[in-house]
C-alpha atoms as a PDB file:
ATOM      1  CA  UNK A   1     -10.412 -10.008  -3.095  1.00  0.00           C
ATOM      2  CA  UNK A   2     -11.231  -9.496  -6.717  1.00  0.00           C
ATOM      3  CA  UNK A   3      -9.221 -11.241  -9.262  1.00  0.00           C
ATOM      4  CA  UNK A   4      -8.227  -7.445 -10.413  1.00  0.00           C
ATOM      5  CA  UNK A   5      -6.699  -6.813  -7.001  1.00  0.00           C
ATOM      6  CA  UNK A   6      -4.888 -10.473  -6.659  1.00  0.00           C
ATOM      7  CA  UNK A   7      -3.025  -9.166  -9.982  1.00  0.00           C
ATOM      8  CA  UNK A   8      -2.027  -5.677  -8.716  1.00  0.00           C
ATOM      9  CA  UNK A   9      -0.993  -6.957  -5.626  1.00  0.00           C
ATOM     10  CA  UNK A  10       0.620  -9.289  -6.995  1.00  0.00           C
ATOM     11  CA  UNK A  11       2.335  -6.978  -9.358  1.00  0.00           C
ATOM     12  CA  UNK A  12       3.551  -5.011  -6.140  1.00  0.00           C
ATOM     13  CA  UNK A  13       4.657  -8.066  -4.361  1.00  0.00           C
ATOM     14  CA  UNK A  14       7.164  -8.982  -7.378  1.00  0.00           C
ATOM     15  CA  UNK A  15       8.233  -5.539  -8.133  1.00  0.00           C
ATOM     16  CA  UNK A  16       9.300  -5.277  -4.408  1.00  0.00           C
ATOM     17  CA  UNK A  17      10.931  -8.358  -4.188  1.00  0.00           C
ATOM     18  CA  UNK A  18      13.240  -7.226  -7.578  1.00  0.00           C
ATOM     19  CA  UNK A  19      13.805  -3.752  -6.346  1.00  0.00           C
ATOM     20  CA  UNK A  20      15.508  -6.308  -3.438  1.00  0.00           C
ATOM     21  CA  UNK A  21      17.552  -8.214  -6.419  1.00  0.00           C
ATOM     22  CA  UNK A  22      16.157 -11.500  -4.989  1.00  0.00           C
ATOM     23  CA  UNK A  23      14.412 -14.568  -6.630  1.00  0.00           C
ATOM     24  CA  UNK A  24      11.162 -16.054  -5.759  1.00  0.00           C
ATOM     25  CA  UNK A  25      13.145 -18.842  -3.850  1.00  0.00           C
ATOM     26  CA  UNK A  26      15.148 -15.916  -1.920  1.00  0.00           C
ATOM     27  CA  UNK A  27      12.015 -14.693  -1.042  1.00  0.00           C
ATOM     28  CA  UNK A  28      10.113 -17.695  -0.307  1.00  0.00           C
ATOM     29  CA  UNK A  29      12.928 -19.088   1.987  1.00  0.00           C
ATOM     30  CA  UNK A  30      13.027 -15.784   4.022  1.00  0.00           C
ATOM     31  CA  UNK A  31       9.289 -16.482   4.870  1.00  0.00           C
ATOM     32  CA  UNK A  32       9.620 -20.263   5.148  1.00  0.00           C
ATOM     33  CA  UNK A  33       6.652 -20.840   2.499  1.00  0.00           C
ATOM     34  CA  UNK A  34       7.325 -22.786  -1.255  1.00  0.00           C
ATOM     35  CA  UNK A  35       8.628 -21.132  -3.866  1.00  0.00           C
ATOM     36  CA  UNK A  36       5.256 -21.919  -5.947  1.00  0.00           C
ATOM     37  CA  UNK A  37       3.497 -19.692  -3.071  1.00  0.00           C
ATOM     38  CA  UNK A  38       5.318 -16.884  -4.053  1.00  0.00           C
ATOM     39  CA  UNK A  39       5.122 -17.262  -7.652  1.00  0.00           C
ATOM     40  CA  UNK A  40       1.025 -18.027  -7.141  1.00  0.00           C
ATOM     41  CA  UNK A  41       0.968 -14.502  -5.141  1.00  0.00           C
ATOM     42  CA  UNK A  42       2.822 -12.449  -7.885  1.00  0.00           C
ATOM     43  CA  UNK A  43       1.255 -14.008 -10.958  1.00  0.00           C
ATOM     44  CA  UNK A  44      -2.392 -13.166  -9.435  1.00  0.00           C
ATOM     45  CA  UNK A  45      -3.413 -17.051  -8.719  1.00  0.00           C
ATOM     46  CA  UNK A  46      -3.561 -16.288  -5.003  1.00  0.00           C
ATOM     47  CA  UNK A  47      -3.144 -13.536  -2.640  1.00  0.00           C
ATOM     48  CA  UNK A  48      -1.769 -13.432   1.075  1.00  0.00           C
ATOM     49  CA  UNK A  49      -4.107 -13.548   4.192  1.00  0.00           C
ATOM     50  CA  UNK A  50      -4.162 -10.097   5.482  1.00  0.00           C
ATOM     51  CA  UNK A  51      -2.682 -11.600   9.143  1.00  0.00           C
ATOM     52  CA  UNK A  52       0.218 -12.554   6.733  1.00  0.00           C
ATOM     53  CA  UNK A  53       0.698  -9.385   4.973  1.00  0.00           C
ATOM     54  CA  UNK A  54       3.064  -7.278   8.003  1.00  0.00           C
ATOM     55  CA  UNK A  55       5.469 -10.245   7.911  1.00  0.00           C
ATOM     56  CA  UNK A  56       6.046 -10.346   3.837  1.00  0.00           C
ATOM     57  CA  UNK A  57       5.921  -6.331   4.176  1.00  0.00           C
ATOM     58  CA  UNK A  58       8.667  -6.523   6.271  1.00  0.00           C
ATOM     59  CA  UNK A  59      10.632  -9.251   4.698  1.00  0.00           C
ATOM     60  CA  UNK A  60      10.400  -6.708   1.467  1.00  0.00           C
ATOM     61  CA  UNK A  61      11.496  -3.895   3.318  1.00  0.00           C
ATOM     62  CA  UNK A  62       8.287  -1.802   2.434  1.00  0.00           C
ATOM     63  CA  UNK A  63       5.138  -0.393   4.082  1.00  0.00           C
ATOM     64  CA  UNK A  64       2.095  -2.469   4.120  1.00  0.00           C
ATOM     65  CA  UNK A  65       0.538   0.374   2.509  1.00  0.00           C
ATOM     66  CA  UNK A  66       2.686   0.118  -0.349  1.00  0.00           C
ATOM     67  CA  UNK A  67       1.072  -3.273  -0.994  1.00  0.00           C
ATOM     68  CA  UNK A  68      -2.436  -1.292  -0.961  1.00  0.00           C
ATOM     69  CA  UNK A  69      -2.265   2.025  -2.815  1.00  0.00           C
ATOM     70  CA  UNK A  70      -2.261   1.824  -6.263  1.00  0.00           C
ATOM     71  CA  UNK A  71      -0.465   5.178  -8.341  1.00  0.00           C
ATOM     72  CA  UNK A  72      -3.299   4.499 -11.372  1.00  0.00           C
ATOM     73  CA  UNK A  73      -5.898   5.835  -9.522  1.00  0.00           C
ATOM     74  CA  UNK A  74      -7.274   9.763  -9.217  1.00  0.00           C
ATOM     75  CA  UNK A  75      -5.719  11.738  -6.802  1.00  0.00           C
ATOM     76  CA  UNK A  76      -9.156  11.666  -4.886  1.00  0.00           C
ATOM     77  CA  UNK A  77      -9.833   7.765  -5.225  1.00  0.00           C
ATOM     78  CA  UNK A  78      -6.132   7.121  -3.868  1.00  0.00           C
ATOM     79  CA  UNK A  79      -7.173   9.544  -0.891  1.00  0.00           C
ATOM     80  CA  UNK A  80     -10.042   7.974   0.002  1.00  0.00           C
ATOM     81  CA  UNK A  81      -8.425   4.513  -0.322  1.00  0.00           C
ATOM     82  CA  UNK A  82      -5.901   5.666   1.902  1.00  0.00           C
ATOM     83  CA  UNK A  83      -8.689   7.339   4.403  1.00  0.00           C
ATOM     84  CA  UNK A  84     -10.108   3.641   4.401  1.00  0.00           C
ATOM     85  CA  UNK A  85      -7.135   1.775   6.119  1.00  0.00           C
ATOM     86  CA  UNK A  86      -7.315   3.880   8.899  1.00  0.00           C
ATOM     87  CA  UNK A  87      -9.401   2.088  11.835  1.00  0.00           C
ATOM     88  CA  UNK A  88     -12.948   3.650  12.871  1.00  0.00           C
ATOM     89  CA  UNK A  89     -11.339   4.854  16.083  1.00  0.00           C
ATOM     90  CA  UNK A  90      -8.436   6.988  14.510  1.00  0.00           C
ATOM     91  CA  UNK A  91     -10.662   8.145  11.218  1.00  0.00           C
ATOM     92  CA  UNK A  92     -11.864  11.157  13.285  1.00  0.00           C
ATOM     93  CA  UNK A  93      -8.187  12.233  14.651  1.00  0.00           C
ATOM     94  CA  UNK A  94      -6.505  11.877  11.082  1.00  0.00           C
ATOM     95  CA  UNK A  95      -9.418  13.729   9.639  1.00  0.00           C
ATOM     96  CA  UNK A  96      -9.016  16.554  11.995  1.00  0.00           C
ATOM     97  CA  UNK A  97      -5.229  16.513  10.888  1.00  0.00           C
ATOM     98  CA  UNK A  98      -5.907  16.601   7.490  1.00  0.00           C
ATOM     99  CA  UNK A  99      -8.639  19.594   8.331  1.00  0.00           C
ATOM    100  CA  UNK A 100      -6.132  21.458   9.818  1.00  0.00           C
ATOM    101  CA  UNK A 101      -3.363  21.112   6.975  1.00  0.00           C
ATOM    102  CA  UNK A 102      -6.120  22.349   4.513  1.00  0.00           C
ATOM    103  CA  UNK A 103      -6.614  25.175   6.245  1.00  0.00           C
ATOM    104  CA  UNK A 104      -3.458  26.206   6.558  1.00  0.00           C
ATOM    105  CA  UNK A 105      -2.436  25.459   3.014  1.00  0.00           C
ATOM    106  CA  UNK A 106      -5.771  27.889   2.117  1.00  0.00           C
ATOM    107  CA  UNK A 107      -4.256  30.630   4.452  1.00  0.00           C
ATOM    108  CA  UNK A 108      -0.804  30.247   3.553  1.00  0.00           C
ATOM    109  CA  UNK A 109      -2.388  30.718  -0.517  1.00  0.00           C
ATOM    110  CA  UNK A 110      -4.746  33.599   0.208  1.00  0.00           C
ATOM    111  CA  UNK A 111      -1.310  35.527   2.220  1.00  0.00           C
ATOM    112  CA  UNK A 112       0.567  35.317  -0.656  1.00  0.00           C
ATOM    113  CA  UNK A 113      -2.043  36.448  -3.010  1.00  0.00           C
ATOM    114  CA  UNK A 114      -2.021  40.610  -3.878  1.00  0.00           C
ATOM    115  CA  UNK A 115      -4.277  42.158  -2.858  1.00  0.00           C
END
């Protein structure tokens, strides 16, 4: 992981544990790690192991994709970063979803358009 995304996730990490109105110990007790682990994760210095990531997700009361998807990037980047957490063996279902949605957005557009 890049130091760039140790800091963002980092940044997410403490921002969820505030919107909880808990301190790093709070937090750090909850998991049963040190304090200095969870100060090390939010100020960038280290990051979690991904097995590690559904338990602290949990413990913050937010989706593990919260921890991943960033609001800074283009509508199209954030997409495709999304598109990328999906396993191989679902890609082709959620695409199909996502397919069908278009279309219907397209045909819902060109109804209400005079003609």
């Amino acid at each position: 992981m890049s130091d760039e995304a140790k800091k963002k996730l980092g940044e997410r990490i403490r921002r969820a544990r505030r919107d909880m109105d808990i301190t790093q110990g709070e937090l750090a007790s909850r998991l049963g790690i040190s304090q200095g682990v969870v100060s090390n994760v939010e100020t960038g210095i280290s990051t979690i192991d991904a097995p590690d990531l559904p338990r602290w997700a949990a413990t913050l009361g937010k989706p593990i994709m919260y921890f991943y998807i960033t609001d800074d990037l283009p509508l199209r980047e954030r997409a495709a970063s999304v598109l990328s957490l999906f396993p191989d063996d679902r890609l082709e279902f959620v695409l199909q979803m996502l397919e069908n949605m278009a279309l219907t957005m397209h045909d819902q557009k060109d109804a209400k358009s005079p003609s």
